[in-house]
Protein backbone atom coordinates (compact mmCIF):
# COMPACT_ATOMS: atom_id res chain seq x y z
CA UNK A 1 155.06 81.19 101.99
CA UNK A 2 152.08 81.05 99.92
CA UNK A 3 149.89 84.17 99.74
CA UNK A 4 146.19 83.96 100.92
CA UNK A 5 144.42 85.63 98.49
CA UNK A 6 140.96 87.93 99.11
CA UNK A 7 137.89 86.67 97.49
CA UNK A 8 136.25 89.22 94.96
CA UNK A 9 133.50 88.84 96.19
CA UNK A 10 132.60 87.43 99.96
CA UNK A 11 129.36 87.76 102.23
CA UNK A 12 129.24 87.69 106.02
CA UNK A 13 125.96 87.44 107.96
CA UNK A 14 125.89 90.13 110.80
CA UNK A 15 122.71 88.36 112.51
CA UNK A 16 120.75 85.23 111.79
CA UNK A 17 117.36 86.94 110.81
CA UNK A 18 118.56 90.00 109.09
CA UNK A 19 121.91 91.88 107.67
CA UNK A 20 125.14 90.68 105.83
CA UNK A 21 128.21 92.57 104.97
CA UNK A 22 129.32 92.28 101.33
CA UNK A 23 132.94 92.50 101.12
CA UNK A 24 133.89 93.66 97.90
CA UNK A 25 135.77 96.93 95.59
CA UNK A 26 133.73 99.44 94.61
CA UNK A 27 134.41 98.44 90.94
CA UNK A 28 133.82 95.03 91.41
CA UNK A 29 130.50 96.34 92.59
CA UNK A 30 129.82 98.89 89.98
CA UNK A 31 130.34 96.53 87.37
CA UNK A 32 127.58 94.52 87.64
CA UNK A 33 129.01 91.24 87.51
CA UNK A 34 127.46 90.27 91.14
CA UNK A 35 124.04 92.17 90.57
CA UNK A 36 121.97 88.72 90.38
CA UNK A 37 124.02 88.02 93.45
CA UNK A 38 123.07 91.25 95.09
CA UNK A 39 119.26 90.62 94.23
CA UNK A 40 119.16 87.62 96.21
CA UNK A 41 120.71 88.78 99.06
CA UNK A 42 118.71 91.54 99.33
CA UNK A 43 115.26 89.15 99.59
CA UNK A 44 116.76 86.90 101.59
CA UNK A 45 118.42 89.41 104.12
CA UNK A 46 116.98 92.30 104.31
CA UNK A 47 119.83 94.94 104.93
CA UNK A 48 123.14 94.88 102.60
CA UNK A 49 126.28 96.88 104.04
CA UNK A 50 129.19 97.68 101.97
CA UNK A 51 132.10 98.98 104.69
CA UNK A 52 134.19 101.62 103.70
CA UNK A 53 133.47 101.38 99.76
CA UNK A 54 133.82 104.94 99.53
CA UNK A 55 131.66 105.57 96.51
CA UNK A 56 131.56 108.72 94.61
CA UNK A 57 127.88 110.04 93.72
CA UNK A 58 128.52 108.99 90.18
CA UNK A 59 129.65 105.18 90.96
CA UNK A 60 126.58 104.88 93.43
CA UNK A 61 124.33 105.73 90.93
CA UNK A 62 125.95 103.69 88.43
CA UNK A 63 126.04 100.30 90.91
CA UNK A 64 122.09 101.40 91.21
CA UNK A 65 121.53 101.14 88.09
CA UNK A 66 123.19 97.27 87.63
CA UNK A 67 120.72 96.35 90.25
CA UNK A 68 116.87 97.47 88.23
CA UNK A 69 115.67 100.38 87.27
CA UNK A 70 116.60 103.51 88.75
CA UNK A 71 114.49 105.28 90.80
CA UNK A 72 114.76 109.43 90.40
CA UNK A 73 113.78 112.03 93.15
CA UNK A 74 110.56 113.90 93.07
CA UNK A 75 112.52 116.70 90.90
CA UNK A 76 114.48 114.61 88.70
CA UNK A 77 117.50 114.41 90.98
CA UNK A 78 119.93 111.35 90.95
CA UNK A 79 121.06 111.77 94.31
CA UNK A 80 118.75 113.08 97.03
CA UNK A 81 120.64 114.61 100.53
CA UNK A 82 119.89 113.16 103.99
CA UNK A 83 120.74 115.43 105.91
CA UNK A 84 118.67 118.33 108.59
CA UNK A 85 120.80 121.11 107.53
CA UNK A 86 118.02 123.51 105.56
CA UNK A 87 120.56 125.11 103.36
CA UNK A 88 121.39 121.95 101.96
CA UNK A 89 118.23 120.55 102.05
CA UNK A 90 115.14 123.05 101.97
CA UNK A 91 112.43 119.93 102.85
CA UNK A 92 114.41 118.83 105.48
CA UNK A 93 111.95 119.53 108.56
CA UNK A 94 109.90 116.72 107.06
CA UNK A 95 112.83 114.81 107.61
CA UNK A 96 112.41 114.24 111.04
CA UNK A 97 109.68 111.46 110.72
CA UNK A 98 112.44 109.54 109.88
CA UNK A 99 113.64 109.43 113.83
CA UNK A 100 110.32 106.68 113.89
CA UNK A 101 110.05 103.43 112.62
CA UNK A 102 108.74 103.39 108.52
CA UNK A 103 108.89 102.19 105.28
CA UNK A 104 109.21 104.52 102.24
CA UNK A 105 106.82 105.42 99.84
CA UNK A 106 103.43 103.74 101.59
CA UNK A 107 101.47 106.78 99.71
CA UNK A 108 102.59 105.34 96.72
CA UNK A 109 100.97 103.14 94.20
CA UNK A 110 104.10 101.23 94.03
CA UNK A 111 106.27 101.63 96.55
CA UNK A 112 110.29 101.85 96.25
CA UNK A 113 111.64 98.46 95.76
CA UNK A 114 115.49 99.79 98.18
CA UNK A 115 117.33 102.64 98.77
CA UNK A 116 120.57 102.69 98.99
CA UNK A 117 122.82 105.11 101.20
CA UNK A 118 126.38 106.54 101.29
CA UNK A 119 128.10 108.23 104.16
CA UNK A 120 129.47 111.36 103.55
CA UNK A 121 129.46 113.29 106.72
CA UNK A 122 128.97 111.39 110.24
CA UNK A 123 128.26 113.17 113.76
CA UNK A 124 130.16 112.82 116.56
CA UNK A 125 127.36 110.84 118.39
CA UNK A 126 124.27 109.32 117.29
CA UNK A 127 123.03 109.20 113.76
CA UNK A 128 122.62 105.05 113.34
CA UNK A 129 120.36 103.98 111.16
CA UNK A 130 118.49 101.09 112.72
CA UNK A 131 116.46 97.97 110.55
CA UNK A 132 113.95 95.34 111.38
CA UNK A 133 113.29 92.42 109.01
CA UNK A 134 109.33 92.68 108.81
CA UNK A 135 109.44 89.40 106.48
CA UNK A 136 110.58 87.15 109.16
CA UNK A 137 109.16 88.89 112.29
CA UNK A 138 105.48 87.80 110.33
CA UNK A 139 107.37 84.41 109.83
CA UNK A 140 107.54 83.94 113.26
CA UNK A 141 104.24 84.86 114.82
CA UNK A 142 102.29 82.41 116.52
CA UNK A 143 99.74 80.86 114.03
CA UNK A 144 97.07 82.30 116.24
CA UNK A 145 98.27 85.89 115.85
CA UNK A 146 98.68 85.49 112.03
CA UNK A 147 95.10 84.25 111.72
CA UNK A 148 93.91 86.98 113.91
CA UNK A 149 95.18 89.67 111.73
CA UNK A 150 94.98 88.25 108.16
CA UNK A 151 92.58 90.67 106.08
CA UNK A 152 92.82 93.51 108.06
CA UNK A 153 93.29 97.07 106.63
CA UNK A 154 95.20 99.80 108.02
CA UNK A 155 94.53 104.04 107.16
CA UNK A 156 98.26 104.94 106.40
CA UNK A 157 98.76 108.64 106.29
CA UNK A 158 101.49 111.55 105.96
CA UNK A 159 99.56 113.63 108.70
CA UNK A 160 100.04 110.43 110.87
CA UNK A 161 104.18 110.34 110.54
CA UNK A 162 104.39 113.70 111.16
CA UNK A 163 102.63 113.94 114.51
CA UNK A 164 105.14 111.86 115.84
CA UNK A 165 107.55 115.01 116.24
CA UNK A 166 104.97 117.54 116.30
CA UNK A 167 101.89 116.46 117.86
CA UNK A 168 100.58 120.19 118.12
CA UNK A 169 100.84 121.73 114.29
CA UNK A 170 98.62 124.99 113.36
CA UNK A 171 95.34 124.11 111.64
CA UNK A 172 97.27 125.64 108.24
CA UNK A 173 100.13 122.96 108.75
CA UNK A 174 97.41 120.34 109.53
CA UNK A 175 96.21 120.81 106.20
CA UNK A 176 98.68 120.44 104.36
CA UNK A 177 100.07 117.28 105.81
CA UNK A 178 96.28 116.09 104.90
CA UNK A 179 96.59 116.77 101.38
CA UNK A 180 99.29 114.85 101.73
CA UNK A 181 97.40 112.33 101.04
CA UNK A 182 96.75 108.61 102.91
CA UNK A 183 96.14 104.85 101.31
CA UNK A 184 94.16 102.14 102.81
CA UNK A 185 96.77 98.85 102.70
CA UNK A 186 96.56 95.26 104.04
CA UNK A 187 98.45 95.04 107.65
CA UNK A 188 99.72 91.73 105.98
CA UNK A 189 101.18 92.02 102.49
CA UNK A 190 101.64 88.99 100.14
CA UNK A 191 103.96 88.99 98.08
CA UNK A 192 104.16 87.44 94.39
CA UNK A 193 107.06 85.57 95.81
CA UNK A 194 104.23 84.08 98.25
CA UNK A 195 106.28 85.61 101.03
CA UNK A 196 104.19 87.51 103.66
CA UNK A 197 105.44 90.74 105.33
CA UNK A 198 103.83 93.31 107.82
CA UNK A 199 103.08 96.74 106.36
CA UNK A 200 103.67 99.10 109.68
CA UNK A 201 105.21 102.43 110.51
CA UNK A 202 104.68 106.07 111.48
CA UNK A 203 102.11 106.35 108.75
CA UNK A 204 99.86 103.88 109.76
CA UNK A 205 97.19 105.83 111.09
CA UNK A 206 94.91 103.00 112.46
CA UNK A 207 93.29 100.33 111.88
CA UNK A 208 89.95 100.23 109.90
CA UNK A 209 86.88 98.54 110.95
CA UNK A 210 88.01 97.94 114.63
CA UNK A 211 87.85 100.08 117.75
CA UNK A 212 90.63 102.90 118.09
CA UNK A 213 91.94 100.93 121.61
CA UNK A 214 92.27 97.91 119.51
CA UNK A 215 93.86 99.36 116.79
CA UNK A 216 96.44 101.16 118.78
CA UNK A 217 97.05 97.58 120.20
CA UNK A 218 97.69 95.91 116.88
CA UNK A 219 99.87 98.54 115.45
CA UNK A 220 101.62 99.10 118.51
CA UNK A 221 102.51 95.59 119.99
CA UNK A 222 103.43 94.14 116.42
CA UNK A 223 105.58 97.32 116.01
CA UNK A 224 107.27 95.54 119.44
CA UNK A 225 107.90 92.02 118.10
CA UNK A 226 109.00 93.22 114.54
CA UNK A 227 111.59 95.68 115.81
CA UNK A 228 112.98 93.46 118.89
CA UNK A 229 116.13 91.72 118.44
CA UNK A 230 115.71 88.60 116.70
CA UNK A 231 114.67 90.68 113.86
CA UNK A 232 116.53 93.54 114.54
CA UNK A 233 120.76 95.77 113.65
CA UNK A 234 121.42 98.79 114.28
CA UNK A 235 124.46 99.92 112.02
CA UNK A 236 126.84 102.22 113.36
CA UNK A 237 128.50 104.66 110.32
CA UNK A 238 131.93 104.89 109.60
CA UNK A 239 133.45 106.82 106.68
CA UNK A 240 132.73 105.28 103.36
CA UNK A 241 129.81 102.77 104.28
CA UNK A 242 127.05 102.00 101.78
CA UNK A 243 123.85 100.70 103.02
CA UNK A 244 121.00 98.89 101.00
CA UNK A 245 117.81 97.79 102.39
CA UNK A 246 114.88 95.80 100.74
CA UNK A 247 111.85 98.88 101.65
CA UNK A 248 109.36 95.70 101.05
CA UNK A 249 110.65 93.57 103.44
CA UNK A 250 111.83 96.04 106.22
CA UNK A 251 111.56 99.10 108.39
CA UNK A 252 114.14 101.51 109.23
CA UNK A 253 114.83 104.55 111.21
CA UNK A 254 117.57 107.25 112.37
CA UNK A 255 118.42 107.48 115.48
CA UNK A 256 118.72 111.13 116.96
CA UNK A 257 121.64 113.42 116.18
CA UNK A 258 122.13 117.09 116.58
CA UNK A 259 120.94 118.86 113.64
CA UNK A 260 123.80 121.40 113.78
CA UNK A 261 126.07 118.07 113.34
CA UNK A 262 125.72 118.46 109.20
CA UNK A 263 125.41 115.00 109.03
CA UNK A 264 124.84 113.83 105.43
CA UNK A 265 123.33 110.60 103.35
CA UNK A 266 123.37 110.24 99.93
CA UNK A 267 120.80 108.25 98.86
CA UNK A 268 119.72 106.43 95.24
CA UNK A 269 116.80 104.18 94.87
CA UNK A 270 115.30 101.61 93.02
CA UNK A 271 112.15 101.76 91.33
CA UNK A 272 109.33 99.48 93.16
CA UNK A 273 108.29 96.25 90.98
CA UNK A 274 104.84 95.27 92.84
CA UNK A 275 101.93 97.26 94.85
CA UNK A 276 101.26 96.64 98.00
CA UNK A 277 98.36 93.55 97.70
């Protein structure tokens, strides 16, 4: 009988507008030999998952770095901790924007180009983390809609994400969510590919030059289309994954899990390589 061997390397869509599942070894991966690979994939699918690699904190940030320039935490840290648990993590309250739909690092210059995330602990229910592709949902609007919302700006703000789980703050907490900070960015976002994408999520405060019932329209009903299912996974955790998403191209959120359930993420990212134009 002749053997059937495993390529090194394989790739399996999981839906036709967004996701694949790269089947490889953890050293295969962390050896860089399929980063060009890896790139492309990311563009053209959004949302990369690696089942069951297992990867220690020190391979993940190693397979990181074969993919661009790594990305360090606000304090210098390789590896930053998803989790709620407040011993483990003491900014984790702010954490719980991430329950909404968003993209990372919108009060950036540059945002984050993907994170990357590692299961370490899983709860016994809940805790998915759930991805739109925001480069094809804009792909398939109606001509109409596209021309109705090309050159408009939206307000994106931290105060904005965070009154999505607590909609009545003190004026002292207020104030410090404002300085904060916010950034005025095109609802449509070109990239230098020439691929277009929609810039949306819990920090986009509203849009400018347009009445508020309007605005809340816009946000809201392209929110809808970008996160229904054409353009839409959900990925259920099991011990081991690794999960990469392009943070230009999509949005992403957790869905809810006990805090007491100490689940934790481990998380590297890559440095962003264009603004937001």
């Amino acid at each position: 009988m002749t053997a059937v061997l495993k390529p090194e390397f394989d790739v399996v869509d999981i839906n036709p507008k967004i996701g694949c599942r790269v089947l490889a070894s953890k050293e295969t991966l962390v050896s860089g030999k399929y980063a060009g690979r890896i790139r492309e994939l990311l563009e053209q699918r959004g949302v990369l998952v690696f089942p069951g690699v297992h990867m220690s904190d020190p391979e993940q940030v190693a397979f990181t770095r074969t993919l661009g320039e790594f990305s360090p935490e606000i304090f210098g840290d390789e590896i930053y901790k998803v989790t709620l648990d407040t011993d483990e993590n003491a900014r984790a309250d702010y954490l719980k924007g991430a329950f909404y739909w968003h993209i990372d690092g919108t009060m950036s210059d540059v945002p984050i180009l993907a994170s990357i995330l590692s299961a370490k602990v899983l709860p016994k229910e809940g805790g998915n983390t759930e991805f739109c592709n925001t480069y094809a949902a804009y792909d398939a609007l109606p001509e109409e809609k596209k021309q109705e919302i090309e050159g408009l700006e939206v307000l994106h703000s931290f105060a904005a994400s965070q009154f999505y789980h607590n909609p009545e703050p003190t004026a002292a907490k207020l104030e410090e969510w404002i300085n904060m900070g916010n950034k005025v960015l095109p609802l449509v976002w070109e990239h230098r590919s020439g691929r277009k994408s929609l810039v949306l999520g819990n920090t986009a405060e509203r849009v400018l030059n347009v009445d508020p019932i309007t605005s809340a329209r816009l946000l809201h009903g392209l929110r809808d289309w970008c996160t229904s299912e054409p353009f839409f996974y959900s990925h259920h955790w099991e011990p081991g994954d690794m999960v990469m998403w392009d943070n230009t191209g999509t949005m992403h959120r957790a869905t809810y899990y006990d805090p007491a359930s100490g689940r934790m993420m481990h998380r590297t990212k890559l440095e962003g390589e264009e603004p937001v134009i």
